[in-house]
C-alpha atoms as a PDB file:
ATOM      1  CA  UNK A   1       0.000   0.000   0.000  1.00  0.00           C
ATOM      2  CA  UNK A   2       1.659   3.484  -0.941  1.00  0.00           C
ATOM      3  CA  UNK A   3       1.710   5.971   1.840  1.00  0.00           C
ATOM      4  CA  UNK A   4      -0.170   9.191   1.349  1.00  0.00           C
ATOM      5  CA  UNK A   5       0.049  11.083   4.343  1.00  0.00           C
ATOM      6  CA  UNK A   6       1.762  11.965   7.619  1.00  0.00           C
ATOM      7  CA  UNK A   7      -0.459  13.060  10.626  1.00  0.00           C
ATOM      8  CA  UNK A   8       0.847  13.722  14.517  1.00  0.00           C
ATOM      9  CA  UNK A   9      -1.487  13.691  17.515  1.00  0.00           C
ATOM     10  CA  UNK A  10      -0.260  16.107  19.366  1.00  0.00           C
ATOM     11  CA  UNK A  11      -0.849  15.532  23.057  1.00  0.00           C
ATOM     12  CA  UNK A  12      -0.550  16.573  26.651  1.00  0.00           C
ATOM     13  CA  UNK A  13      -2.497  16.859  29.941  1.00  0.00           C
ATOM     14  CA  UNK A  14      -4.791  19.577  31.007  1.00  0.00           C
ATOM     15  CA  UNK A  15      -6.251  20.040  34.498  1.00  0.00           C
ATOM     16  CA  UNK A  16     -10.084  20.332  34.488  1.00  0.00           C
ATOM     17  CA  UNK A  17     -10.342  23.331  37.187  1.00  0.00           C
ATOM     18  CA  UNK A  18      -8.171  25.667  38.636  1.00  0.00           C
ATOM     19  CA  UNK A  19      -8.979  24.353  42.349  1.00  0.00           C
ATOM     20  CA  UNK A  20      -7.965  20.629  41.733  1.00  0.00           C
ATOM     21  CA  UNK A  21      -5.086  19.091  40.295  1.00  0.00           C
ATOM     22  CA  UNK A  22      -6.885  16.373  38.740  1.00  0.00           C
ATOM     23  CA  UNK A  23      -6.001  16.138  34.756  1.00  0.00           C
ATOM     24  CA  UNK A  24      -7.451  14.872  31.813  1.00  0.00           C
ATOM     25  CA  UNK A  25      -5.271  13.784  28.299  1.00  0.00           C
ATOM     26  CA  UNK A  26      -6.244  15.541  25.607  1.00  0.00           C
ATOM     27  CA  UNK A  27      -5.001  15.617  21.669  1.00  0.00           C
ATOM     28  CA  UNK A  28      -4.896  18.964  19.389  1.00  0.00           C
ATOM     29  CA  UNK A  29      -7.178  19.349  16.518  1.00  0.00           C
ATOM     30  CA  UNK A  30      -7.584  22.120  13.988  1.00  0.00           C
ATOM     31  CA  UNK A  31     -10.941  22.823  12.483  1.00  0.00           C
ATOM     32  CA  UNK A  32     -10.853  22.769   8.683  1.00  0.00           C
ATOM     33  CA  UNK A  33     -11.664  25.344   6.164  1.00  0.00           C
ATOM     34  CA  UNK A  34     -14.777  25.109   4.984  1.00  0.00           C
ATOM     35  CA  UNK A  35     -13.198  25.175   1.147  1.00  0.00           C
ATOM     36  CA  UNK A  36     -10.881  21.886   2.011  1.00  0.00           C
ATOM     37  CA  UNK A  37     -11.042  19.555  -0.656  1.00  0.00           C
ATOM     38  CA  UNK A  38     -11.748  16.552   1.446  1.00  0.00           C
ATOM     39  CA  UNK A  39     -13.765  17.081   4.683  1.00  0.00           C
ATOM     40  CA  UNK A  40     -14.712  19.977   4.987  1.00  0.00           C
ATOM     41  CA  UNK A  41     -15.142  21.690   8.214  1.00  0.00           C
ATOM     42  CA  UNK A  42     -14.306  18.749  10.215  1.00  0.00           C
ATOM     43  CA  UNK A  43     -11.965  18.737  12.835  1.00  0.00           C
ATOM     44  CA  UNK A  44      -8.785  16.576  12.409  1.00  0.00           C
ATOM     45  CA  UNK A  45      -5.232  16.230  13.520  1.00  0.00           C
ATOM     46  CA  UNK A  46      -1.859  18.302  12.397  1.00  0.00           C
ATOM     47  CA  UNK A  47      -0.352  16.647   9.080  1.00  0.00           C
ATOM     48  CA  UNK A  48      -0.967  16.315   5.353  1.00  0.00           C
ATOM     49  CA  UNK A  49       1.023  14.583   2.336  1.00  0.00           C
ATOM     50  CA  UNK A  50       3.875  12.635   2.259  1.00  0.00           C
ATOM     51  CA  UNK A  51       5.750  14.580  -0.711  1.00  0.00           C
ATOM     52  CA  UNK A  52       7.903  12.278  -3.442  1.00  0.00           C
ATOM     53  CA  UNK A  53      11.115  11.079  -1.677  1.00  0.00           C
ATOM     54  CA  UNK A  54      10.294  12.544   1.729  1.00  0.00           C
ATOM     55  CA  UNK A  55       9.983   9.923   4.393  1.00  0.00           C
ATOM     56  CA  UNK A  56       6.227   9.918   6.505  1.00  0.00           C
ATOM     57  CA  UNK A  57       8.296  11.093   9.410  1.00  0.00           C
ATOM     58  CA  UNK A  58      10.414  13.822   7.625  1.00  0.00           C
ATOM     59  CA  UNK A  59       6.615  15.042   6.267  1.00  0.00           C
ATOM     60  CA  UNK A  60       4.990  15.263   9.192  1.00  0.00           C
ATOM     61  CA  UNK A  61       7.559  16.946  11.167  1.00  0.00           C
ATOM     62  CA  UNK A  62       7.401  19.701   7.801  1.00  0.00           C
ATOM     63  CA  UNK A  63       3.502  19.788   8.233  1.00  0.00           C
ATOM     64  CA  UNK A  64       3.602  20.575  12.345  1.00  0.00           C
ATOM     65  CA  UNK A  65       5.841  23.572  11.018  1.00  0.00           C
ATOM     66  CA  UNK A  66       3.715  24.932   7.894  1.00  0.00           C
ATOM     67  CA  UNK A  67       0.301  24.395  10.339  1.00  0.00           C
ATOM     68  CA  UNK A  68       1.507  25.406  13.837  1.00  0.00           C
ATOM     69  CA  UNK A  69       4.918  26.665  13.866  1.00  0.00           C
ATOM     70  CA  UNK A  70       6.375  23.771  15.735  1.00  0.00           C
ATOM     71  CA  UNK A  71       8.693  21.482  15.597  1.00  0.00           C
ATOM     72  CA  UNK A  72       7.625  17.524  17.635  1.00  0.00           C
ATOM     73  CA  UNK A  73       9.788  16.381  20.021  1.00  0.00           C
ATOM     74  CA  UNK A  74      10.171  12.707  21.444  1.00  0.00           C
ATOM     75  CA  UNK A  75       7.548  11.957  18.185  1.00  0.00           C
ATOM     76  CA  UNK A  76       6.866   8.019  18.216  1.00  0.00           C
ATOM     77  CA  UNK A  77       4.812   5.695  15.542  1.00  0.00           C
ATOM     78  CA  UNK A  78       1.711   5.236  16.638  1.00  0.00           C
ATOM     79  CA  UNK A  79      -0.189   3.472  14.007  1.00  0.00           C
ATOM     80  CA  UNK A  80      -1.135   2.981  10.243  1.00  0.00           C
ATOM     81  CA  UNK A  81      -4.646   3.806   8.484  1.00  0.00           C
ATOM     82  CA  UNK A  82      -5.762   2.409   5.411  1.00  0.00           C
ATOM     83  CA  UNK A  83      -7.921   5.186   3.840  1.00  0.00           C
ATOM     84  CA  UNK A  84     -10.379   4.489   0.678  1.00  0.00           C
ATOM     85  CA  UNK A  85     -11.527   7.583  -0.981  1.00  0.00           C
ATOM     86  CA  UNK A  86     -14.763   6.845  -2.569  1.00  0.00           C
ATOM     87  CA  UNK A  87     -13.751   3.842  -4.906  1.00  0.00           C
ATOM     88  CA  UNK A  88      -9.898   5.856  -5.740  1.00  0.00           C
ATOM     89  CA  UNK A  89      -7.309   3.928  -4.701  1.00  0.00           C
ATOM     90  CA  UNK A  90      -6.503   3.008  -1.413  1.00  0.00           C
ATOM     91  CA  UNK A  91      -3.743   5.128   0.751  1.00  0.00           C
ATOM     92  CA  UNK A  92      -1.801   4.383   3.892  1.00  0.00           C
ATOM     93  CA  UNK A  93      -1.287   7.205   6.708  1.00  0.00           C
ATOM     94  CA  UNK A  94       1.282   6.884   9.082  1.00  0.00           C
ATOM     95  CA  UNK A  95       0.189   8.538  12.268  1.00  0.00           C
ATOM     96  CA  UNK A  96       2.838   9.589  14.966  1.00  0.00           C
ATOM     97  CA  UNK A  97       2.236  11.149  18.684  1.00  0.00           C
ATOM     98  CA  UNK A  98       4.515  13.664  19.798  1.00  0.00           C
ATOM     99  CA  UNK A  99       4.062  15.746  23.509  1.00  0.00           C
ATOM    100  CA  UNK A 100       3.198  19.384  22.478  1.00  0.00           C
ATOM    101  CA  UNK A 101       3.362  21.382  26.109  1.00  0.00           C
ATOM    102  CA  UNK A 102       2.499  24.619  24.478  1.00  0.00           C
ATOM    103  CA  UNK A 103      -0.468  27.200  25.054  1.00  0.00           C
ATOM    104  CA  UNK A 104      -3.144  27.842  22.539  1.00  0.00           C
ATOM    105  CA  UNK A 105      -1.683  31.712  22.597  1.00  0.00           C
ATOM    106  CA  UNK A 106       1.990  30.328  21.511  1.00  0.00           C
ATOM    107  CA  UNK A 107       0.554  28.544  18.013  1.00  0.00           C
ATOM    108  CA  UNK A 108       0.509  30.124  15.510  1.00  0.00           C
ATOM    109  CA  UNK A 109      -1.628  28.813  12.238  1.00  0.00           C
ATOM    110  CA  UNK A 110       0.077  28.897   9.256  1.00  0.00           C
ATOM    111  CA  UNK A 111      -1.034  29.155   5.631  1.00  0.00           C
ATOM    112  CA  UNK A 112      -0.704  26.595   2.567  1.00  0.00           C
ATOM    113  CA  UNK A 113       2.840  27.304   0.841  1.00  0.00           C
ATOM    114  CA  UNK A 114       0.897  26.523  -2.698  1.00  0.00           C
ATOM    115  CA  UNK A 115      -1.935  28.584  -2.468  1.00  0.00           C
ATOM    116  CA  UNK A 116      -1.727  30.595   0.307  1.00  0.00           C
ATOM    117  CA  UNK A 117      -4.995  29.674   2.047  1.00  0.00           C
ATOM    118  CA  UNK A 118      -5.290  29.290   5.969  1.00  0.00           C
ATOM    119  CA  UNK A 119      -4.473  26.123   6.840  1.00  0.00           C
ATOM    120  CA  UNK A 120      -7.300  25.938   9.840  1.00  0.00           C
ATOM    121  CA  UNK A 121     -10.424  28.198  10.941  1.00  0.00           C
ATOM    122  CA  UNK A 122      -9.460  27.280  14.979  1.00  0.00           C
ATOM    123  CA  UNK A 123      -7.459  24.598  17.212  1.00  0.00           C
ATOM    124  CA  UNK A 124      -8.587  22.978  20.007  1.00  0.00           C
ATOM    125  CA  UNK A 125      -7.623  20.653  22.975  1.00  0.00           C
ATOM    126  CA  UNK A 126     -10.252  17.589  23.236  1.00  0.00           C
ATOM    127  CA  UNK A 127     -10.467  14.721  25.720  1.00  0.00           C
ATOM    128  CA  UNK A 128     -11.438  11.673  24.865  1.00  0.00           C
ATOM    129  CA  UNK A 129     -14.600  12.059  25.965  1.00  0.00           C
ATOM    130  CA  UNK A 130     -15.220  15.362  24.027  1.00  0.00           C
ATOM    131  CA  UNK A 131     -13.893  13.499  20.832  1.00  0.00           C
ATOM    132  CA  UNK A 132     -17.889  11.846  20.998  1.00  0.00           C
ATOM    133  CA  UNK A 133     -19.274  15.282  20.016  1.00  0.00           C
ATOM    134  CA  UNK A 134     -17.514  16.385  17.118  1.00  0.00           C
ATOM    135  CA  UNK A 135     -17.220  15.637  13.637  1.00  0.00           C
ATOM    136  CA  UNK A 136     -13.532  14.365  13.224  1.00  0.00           C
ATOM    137  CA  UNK A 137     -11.954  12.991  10.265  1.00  0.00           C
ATOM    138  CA  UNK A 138     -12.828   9.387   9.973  1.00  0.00           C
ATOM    139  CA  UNK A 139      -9.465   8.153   9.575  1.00  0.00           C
ATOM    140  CA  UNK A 140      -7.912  10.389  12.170  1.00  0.00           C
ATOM    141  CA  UNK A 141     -10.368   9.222  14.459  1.00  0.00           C
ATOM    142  CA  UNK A 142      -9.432   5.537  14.171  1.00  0.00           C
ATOM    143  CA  UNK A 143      -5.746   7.037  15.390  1.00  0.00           C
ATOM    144  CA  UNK A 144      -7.100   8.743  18.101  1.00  0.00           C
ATOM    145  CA  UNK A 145      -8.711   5.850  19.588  1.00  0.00           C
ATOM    146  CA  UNK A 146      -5.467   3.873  19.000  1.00  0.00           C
ATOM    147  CA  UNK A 147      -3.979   6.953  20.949  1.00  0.00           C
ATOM    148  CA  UNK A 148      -6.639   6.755  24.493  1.00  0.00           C
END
């Protein structure tokens, strides 16, 4: 199966009040443009296409930069999708997780190199439990359940 894409869920743990320590794990997602070619307006993780001769890591470590402005650290394979495009032939996605200890203020949501075009319309931190009440990617969301 040829690999088409590189995705990274980005995680990390977020307390769930300021007067408890208690936290929850939760994974970024960015919010899709409404104009995306596949999926529009769902929510899915950081990454995008494996270019020719770039290696899944190399491409998702060059997506996290174009889409966020960061670079993964300590990023580890986490699983492979099989994704089927209405009949087109089948692609693989390698999916990586990476720690991302950053605040939502300290992104910074780039724009598509070939066209120019925001890459998201918001990013979000979601528990696992949140992930049952919004429309995610289907393929990311196999990853993300391989993730909790």
């Amino acid at each position: 199966m040829k690999i088409g894409g590189a995705h990274i869920v980005f995680h990390r743990l977020l307390r769930t009040s300021k007067t408890t320590p208690h936290q929850v794990r939760a994974v970024l997602l960015t919010k899709r443009t409404w104009d995306a070619p596949m999926h529009p307006g769902y929510w899915g993780l950081v990454g995008g296409k494996v270019d020719s001769g770039e290696s899944p890591r190399t491409a998702a470590i060059r997506e996290a930069g174009e889409e966020l402005g960061v670079t993964p650290v300590s990023m580890r394979f986490l699983c492979d999708v099989q994704v089927d495009h209405g009949g087109r032939k089948a692609l693989g996605v390698k999916y990586f997780s990476a720690p991302l200890n950053r605040d939502m203020d300290k992104l910074t949501p780039g724009r598509n190199p070939e066209d120019g075009k925001v890459e998201a319309e918001g990013i979000g931190w979601f528990s696992a439990e949140e992930m049952h009440h919004i429309v995610v990617r289907p393929e990311d969301r196999i990853a993300i359940s391989t993730f909790f």
